[in-house]
C-alpha atoms as a PDB file:
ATOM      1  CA  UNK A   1       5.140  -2.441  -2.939  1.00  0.00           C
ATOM      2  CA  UNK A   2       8.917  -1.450  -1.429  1.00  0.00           C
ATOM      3  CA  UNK A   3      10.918   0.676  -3.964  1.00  0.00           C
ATOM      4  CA  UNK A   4      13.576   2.302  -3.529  1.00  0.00           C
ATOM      5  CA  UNK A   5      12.142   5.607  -3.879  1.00  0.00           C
ATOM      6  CA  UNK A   6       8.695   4.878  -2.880  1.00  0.00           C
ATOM      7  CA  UNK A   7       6.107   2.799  -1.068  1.00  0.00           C
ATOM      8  CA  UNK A   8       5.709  -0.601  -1.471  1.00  0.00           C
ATOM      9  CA  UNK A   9       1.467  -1.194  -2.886  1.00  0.00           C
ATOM     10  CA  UNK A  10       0.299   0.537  -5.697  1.00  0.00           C
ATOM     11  CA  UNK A  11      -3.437   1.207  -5.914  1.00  0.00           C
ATOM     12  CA  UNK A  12      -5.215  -1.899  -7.051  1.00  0.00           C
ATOM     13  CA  UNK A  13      -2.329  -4.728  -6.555  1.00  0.00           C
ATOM     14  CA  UNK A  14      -4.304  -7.756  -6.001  1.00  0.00           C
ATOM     15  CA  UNK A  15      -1.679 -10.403  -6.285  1.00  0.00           C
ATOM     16  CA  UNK A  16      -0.264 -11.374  -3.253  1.00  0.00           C
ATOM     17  CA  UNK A  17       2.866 -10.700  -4.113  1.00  0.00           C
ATOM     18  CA  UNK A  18       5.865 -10.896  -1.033  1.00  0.00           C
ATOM     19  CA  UNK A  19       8.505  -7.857  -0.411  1.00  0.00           C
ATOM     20  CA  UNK A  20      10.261  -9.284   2.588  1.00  0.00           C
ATOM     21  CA  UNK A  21      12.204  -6.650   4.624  1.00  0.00           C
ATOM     22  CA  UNK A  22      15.332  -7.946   6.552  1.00  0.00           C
ATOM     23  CA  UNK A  23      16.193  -5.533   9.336  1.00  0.00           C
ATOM     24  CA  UNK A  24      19.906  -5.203   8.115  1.00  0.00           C
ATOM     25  CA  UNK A  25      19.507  -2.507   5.726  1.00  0.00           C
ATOM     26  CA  UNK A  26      22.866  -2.859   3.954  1.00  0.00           C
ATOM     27  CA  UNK A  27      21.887  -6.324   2.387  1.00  0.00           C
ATOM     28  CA  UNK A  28      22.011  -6.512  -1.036  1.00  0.00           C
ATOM     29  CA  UNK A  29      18.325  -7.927  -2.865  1.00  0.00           C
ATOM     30  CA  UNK A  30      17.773 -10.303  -5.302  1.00  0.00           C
ATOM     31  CA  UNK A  31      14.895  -9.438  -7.447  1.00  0.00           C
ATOM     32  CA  UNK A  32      13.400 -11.950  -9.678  1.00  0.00           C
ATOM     33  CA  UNK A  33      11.050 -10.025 -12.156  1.00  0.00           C
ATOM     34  CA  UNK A  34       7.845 -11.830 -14.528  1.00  0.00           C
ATOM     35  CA  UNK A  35       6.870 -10.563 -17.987  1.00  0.00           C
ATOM     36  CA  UNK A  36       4.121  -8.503 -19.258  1.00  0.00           C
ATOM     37  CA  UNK A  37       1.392 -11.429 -19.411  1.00  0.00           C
ATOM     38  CA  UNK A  38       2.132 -11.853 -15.516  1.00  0.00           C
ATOM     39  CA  UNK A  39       1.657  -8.200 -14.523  1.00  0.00           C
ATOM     40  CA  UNK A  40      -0.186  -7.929 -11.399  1.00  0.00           C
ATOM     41  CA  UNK A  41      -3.539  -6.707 -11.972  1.00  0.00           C
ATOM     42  CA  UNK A  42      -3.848  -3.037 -11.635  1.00  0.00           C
ATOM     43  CA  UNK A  43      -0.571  -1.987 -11.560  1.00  0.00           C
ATOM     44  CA  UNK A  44       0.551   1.275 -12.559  1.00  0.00           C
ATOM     45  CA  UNK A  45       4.467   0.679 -12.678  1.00  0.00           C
ATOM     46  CA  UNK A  46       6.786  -1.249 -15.122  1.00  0.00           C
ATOM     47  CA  UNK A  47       6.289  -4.258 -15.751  1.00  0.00           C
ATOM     48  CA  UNK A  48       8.817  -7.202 -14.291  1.00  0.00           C
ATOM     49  CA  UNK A  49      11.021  -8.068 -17.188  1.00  0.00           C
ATOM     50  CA  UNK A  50      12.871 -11.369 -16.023  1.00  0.00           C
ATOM     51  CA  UNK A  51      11.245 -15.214 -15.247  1.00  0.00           C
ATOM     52  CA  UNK A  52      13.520 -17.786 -13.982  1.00  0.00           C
ATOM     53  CA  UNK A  53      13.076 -20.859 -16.820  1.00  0.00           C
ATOM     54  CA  UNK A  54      12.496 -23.262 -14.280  1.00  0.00           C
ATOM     55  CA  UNK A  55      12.134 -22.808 -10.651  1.00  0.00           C
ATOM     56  CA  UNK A  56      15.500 -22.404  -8.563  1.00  0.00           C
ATOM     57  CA  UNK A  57      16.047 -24.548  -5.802  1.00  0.00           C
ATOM     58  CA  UNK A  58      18.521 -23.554  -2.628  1.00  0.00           C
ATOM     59  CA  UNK A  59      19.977 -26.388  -0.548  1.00  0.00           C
ATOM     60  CA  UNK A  60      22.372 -25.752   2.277  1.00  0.00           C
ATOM     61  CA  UNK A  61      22.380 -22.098   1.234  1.00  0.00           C
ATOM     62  CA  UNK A  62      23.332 -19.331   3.802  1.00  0.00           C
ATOM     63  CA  UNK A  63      20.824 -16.536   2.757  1.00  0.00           C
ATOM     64  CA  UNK A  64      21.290 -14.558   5.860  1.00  0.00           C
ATOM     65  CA  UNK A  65      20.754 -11.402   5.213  1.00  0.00           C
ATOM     66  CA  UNK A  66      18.812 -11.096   1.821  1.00  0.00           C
ATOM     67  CA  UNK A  67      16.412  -9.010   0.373  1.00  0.00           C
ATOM     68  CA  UNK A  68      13.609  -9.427  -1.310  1.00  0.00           C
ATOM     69  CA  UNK A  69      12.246  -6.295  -3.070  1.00  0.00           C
ATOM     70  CA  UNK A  70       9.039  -6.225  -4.907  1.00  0.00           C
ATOM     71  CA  UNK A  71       9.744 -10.396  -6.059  1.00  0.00           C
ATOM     72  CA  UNK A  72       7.300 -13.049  -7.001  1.00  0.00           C
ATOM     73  CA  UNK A  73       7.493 -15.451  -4.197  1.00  0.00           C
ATOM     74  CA  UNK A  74       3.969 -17.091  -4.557  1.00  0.00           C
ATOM     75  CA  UNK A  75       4.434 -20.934  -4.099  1.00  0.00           C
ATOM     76  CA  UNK A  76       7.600 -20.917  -3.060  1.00  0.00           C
ATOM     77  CA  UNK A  77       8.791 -23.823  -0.515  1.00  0.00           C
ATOM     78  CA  UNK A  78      11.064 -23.850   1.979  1.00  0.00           C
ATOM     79  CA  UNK A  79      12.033 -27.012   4.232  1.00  0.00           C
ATOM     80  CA  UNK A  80      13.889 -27.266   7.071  1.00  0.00           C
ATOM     81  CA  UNK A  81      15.022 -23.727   7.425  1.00  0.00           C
ATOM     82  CA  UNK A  82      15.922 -21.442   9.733  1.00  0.00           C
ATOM     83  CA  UNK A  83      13.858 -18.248   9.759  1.00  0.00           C
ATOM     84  CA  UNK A  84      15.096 -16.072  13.191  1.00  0.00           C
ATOM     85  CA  UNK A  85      14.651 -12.576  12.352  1.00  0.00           C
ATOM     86  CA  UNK A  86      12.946 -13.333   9.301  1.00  0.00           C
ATOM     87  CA  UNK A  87      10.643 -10.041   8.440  1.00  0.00           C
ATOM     88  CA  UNK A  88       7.576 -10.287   5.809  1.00  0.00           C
ATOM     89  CA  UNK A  89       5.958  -7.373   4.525  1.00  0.00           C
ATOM     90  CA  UNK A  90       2.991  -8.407   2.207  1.00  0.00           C
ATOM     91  CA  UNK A  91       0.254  -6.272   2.128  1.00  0.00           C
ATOM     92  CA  UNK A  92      -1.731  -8.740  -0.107  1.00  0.00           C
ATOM     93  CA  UNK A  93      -1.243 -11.268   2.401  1.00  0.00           C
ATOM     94  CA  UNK A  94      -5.112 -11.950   2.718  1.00  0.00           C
ATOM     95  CA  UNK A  95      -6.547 -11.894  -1.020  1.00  0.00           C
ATOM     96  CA  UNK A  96      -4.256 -15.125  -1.601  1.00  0.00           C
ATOM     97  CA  UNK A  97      -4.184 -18.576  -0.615  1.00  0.00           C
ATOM     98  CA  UNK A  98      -2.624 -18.212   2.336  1.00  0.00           C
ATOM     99  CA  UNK A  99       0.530 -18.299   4.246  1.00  0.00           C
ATOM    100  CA  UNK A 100       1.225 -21.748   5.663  1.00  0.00           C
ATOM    101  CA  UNK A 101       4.259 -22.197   8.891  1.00  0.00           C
ATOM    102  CA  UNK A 102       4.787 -25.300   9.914  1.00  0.00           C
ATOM    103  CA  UNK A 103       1.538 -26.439   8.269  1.00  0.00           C
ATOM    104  CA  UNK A 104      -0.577 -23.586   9.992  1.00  0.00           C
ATOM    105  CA  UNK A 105      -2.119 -21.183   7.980  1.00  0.00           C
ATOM    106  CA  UNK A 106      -1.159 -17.895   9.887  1.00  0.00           C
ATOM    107  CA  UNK A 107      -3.184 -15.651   8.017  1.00  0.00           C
ATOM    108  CA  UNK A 108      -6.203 -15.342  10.055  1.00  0.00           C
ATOM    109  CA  UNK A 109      -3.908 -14.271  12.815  1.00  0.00           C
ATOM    110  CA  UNK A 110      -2.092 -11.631  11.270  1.00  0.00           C
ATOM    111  CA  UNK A 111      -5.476 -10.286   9.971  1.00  0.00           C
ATOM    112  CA  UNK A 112      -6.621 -10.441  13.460  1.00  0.00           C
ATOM    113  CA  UNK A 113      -3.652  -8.926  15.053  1.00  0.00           C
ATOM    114  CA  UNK A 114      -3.760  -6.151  12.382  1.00  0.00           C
ATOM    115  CA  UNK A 115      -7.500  -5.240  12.740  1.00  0.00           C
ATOM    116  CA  UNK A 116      -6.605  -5.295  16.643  1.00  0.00           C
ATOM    117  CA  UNK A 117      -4.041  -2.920  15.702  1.00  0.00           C
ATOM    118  CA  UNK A 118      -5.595  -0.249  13.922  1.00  0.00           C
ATOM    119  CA  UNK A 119      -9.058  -0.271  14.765  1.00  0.00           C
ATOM    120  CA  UNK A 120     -11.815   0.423  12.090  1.00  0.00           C
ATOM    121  CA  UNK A 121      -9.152  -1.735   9.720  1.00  0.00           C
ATOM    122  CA  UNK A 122     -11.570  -4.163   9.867  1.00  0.00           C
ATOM    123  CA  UNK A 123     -14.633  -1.958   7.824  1.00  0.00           C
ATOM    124  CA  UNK A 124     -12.196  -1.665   4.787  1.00  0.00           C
ATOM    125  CA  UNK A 125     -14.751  -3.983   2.769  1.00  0.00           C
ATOM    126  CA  UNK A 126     -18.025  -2.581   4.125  1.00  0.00           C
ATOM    127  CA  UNK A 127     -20.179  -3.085   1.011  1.00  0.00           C
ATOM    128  CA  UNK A 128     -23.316  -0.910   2.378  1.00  0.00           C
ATOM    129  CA  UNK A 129     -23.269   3.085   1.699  1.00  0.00           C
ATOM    130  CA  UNK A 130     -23.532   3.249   5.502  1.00  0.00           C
ATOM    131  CA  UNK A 131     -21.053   0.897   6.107  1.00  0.00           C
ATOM    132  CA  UNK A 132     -18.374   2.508   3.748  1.00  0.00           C
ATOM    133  CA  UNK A 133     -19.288   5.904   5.356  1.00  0.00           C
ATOM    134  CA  UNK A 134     -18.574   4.536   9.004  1.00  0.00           C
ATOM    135  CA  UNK A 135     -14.903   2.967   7.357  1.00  0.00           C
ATOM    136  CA  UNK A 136     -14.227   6.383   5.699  1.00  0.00           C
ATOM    137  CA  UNK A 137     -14.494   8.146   8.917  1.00  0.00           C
ATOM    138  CA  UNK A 138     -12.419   5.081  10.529  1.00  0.00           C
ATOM    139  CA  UNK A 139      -9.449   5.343   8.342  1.00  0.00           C
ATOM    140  CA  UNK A 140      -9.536   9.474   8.230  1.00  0.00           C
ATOM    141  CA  UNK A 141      -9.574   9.148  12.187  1.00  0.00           C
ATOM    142  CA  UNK A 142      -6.718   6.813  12.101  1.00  0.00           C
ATOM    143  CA  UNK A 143      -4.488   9.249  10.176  1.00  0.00           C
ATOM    144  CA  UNK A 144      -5.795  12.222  11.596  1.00  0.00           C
ATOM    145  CA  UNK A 145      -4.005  11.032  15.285  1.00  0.00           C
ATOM    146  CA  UNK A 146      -1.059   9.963  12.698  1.00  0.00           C
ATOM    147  CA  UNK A 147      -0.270  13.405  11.602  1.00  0.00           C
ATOM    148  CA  UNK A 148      -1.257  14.999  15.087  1.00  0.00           C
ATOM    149  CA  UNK A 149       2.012  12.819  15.937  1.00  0.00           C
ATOM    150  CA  UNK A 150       4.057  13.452  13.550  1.00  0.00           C
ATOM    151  CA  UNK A 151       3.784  17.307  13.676  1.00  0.00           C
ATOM    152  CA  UNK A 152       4.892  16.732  17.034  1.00  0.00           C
ATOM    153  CA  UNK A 153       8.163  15.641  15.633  1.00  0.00           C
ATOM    154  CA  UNK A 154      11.331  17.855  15.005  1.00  0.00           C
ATOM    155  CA  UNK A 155      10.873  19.877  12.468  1.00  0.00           C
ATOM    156  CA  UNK A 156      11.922  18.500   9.292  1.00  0.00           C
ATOM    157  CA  UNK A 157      11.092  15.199  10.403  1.00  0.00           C
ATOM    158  CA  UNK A 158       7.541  14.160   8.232  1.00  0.00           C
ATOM    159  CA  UNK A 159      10.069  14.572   5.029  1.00  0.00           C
ATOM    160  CA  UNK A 160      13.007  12.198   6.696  1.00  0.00           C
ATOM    161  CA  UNK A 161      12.865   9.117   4.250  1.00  0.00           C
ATOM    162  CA  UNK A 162      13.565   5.638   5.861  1.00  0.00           C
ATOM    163  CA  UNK A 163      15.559   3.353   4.052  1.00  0.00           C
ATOM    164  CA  UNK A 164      14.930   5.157   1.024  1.00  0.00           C
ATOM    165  CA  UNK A 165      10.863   5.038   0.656  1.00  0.00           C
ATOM    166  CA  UNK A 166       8.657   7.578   0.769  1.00  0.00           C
ATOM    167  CA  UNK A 167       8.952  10.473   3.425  1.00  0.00           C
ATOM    168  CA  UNK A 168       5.577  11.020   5.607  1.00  0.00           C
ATOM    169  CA  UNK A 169       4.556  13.538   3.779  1.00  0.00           C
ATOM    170  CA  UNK A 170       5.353  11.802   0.440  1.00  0.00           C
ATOM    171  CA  UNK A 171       2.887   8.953   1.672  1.00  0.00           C
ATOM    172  CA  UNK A 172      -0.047  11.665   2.266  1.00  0.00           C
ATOM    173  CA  UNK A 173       0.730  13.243  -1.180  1.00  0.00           C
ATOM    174  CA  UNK A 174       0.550   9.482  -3.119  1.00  0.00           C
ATOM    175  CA  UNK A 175      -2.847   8.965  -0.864  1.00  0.00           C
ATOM    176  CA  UNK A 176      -4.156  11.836  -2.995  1.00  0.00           C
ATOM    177  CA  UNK A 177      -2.920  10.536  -6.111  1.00  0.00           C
ATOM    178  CA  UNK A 178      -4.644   7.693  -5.204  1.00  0.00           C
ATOM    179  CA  UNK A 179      -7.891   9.347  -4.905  1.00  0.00           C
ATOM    180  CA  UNK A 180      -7.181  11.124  -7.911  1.00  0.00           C
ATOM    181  CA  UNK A 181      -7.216   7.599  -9.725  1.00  0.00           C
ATOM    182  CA  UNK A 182      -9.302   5.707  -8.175  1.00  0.00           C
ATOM    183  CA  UNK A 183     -12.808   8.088  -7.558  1.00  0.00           C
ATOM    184  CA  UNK A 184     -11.972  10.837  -9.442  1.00  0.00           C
ATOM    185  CA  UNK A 185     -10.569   9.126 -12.875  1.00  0.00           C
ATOM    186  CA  UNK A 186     -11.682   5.741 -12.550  1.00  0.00           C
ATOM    187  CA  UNK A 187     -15.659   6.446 -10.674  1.00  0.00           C
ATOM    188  CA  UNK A 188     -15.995   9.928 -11.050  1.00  0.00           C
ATOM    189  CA  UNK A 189     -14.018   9.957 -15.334  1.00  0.00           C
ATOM    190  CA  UNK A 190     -12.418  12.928 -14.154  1.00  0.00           C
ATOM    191  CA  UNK A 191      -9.171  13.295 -16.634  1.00  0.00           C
ATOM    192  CA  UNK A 192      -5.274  13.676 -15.577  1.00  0.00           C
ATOM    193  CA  UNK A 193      -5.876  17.335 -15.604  1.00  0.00           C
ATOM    194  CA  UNK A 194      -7.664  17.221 -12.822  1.00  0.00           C
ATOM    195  CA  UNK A 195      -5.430  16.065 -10.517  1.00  0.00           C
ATOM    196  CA  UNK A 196      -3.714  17.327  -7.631  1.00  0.00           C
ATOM    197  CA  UNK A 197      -0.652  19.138  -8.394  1.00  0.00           C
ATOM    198  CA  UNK A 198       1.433  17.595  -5.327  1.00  0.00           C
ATOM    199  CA  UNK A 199       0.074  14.186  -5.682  1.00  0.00           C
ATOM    200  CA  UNK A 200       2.588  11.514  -5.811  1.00  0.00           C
ATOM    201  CA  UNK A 201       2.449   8.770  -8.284  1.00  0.00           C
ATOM    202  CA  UNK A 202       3.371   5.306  -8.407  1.00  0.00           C
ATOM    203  CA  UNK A 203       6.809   4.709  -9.182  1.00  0.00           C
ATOM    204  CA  UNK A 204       7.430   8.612  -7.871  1.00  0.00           C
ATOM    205  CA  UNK A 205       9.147  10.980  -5.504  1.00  0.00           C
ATOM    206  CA  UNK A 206       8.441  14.351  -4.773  1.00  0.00           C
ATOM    207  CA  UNK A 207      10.874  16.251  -7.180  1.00  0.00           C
ATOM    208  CA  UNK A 208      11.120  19.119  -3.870  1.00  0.00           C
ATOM    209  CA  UNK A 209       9.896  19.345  -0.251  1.00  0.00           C
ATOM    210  CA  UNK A 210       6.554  21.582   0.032  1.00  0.00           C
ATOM    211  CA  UNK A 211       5.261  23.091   2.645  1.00  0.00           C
ATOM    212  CA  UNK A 212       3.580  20.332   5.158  1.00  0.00           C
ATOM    213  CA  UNK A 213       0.818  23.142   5.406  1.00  0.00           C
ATOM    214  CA  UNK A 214       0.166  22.500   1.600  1.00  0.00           C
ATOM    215  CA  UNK A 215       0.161  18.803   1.389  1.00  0.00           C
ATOM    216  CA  UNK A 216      -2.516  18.771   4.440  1.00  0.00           C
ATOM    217  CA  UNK A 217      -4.489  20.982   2.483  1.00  0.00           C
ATOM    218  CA  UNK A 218      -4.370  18.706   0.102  1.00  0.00           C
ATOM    219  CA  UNK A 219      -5.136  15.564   1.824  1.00  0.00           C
ATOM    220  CA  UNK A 220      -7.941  17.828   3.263  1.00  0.00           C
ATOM    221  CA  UNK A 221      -9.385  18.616  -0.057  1.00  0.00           C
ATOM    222  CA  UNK A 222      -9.314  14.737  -1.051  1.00  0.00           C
ATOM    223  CA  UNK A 223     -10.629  13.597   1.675  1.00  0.00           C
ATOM    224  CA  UNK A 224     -13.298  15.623   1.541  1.00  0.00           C
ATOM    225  CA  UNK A 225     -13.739  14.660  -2.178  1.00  0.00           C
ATOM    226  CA  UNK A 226     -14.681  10.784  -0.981  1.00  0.00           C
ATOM    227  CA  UNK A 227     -16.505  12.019   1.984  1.00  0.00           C
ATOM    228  CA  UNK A 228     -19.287  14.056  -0.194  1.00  0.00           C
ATOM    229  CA  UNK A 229     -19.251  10.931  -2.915  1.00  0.00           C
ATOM    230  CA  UNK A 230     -20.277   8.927   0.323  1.00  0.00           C
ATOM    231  CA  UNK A 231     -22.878  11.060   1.158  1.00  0.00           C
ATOM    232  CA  UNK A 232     -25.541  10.609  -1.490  1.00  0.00           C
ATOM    233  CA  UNK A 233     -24.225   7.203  -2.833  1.00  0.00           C
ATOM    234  CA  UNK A 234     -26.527   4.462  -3.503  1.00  0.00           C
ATOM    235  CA  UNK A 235     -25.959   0.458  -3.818  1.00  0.00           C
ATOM    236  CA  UNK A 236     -26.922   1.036  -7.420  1.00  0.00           C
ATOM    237  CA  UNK A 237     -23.832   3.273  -7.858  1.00  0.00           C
ATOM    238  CA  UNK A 238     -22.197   1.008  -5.914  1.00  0.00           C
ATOM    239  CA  UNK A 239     -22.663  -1.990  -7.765  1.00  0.00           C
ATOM    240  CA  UNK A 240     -21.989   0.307 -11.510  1.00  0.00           C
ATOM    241  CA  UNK A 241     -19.038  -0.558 -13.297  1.00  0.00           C
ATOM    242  CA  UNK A 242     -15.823   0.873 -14.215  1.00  0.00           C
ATOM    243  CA  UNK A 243     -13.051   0.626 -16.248  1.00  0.00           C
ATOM    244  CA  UNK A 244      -9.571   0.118 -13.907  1.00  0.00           C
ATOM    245  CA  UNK A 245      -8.004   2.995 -14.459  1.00  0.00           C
ATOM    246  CA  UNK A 246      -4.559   1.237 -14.755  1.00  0.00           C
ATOM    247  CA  UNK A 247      -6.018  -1.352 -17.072  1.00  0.00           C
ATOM    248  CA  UNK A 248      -9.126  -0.066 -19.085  1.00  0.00           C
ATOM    249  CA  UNK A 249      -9.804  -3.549 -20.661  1.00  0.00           C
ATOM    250  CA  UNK A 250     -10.614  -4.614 -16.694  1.00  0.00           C
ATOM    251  CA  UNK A 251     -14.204  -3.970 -15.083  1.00  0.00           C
ATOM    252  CA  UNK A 252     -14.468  -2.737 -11.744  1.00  0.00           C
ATOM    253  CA  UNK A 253     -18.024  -1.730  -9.283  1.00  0.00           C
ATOM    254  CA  UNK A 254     -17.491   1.236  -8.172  1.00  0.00           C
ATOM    255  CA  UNK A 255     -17.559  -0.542  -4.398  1.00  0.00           C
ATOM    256  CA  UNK A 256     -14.060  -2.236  -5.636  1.00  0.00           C
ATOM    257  CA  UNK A 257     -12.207   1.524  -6.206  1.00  0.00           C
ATOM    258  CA  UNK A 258     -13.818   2.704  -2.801  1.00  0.00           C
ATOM    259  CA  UNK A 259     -12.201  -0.588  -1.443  1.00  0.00           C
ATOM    260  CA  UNK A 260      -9.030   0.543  -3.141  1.00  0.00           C
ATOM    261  CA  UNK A 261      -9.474   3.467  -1.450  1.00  0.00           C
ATOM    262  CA  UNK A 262      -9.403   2.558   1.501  1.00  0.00           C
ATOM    263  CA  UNK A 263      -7.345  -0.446   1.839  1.00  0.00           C
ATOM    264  CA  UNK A 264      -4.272   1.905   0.333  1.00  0.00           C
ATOM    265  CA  UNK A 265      -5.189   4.484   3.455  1.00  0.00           C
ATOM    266  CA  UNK A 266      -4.828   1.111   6.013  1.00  0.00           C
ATOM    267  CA  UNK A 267      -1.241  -0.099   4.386  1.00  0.00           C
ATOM    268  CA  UNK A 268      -0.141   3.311   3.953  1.00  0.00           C
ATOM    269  CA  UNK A 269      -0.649   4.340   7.834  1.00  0.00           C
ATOM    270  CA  UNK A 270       0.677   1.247   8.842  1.00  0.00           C
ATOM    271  CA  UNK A 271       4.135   1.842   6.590  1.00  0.00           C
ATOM    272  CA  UNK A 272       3.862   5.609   8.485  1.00  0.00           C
ATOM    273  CA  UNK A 273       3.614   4.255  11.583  1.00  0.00           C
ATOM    274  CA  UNK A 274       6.131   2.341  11.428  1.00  0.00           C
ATOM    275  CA  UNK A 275       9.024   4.865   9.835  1.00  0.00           C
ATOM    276  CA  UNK A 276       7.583   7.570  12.654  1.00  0.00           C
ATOM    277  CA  UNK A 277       8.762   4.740  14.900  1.00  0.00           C
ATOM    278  CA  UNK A 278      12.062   4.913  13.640  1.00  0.00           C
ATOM    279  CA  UNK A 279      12.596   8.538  13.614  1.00  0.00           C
ATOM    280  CA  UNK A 280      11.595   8.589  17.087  1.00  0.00           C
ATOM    281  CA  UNK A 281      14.059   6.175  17.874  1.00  0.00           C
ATOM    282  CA  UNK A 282      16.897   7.878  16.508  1.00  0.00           C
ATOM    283  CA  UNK A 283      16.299  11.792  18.057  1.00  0.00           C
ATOM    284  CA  UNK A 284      15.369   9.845  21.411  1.00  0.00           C
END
């Protein structure tokens, strides 16, 4: 999920959960925040520590403007409004119920558009050994040509933060957190010891710049990590199960974490993407 030091999806958010982005980055944000008991599942972060009693309702309301940060907005309603400009970031857009406009469910379409987008997307739930090898290669591919680009860049550039999130290479160092977590703690019961000193946490920021030479050994060495698991995998392993490694009580197959895997590595590149767009905007 959007923070304002960090990314905006944790490893393992299921819930779709809404952080709407409005292009005027001044606006303030009004964050309403649930209790413990309504934690999303997975999550590494705080908890949201505030429920409206009853649900609010806004008529005639000039909202222009607002931001939504890492809010609740499942089920909300809106009538009659007016929605130019209106910019929607939710990354668990397709493991809910949907997103209806004017009584069209446009989900299917921004799946499609996405998977049209960033090809090999579409393998991130291969459930075969094969299948998961072919969408490992995909996604590496994907952000291989993503850092060719951004080394390409002034220099200085892959650690320019956009609107306060994570920096470039802040996003490559949380991708091997996330392997850390999710096949090396939560698959592989690898401890907190193990894990990559320049990893990035949830909920984190890199407390100094390192050498971008460093963190791509890094996401070298991580990658590689999944890529040999891949190799000699089985669907037995595959269908084994885990504790979550955010939530222990939780069981997870060992498919689910890959899936983790590699549905963080889609989001992420597309967040990337999208800030190297901006920084090539503004030196242009």
């Amino acid at each position: 999920m959007r923070r304002s030091n960090s990314r905006r999806v944790e490893l393992g958010e299921e819930r779709s959960v809404a952080a709407l982005r409005r292009a005027n980055r001044s606006s303030a944000s009004r964050c309403i925040q649930l209790p413990e008991r309504l934690r999303r599942r997975g999550v590494g972060g705080a908890p949201y520590t505030e429920r409206v009693a009853e649900p609010e309702q806004f008529v005639e309301r000039d909202l222009r403007g607002a931001r939504f940060v890492e809010c609740d907005l499942s089920d909300v309603v809106m009538r009659g409004v007016e929605i130019a400009g209106m910019d929607i970031d939710a990354p668990w857009l397709s493991d809910g119920p949907g997103l209806r406009v004017n009584g069209v469910d446009v989900t299917p379409f921004v799946e499609q558009e996405l998977d049209h987008r960033f090809p090999g997307r579409s393998q991130r739930r291969a459930a075969t050994p094969a299948g998961l090898r072919e969408a490992w290669t995909a996604v590496n591919r994907a952000w291989d040509a993503a850092i060719e680009r951004a080394a390409a860049l002034p220099a200085g550039s892959v650690d320019v933060r956009i609107d306060g999130e994570w920096s470039f290479a802040e996003t490559l160092r949380h991708l091997v957190h996330g392997t850390d977590i999710w096949l090396g703690k939560a698959v592989l019961g690898r401890t907190e010891a193990d894990f990559h000193p320049l990893g990035v946490g949830y909920g984190s920021r890199a407390s100094e710049v390192r050498p971008f030479d460093d963190v791509l050994d890094a996401r070298a060495d991580r990658a590689a990590m999944v890529r040999n698991f891949l190799a000699t995998v089985t669907d037995e392993v595959l269908d084994e199960e885990r504790r979550n490694p955010h939530n222990p009580a939780n069981a997870e197959t060992v498919r689910h974490c890959l899936h983790v895997i590699l549905k963080e590595g889609w989001e992420h590149l597309r967040f990337a993407l999208r800030d190297l767009d901006a920084i090539e905007t503004s030196i242009v």
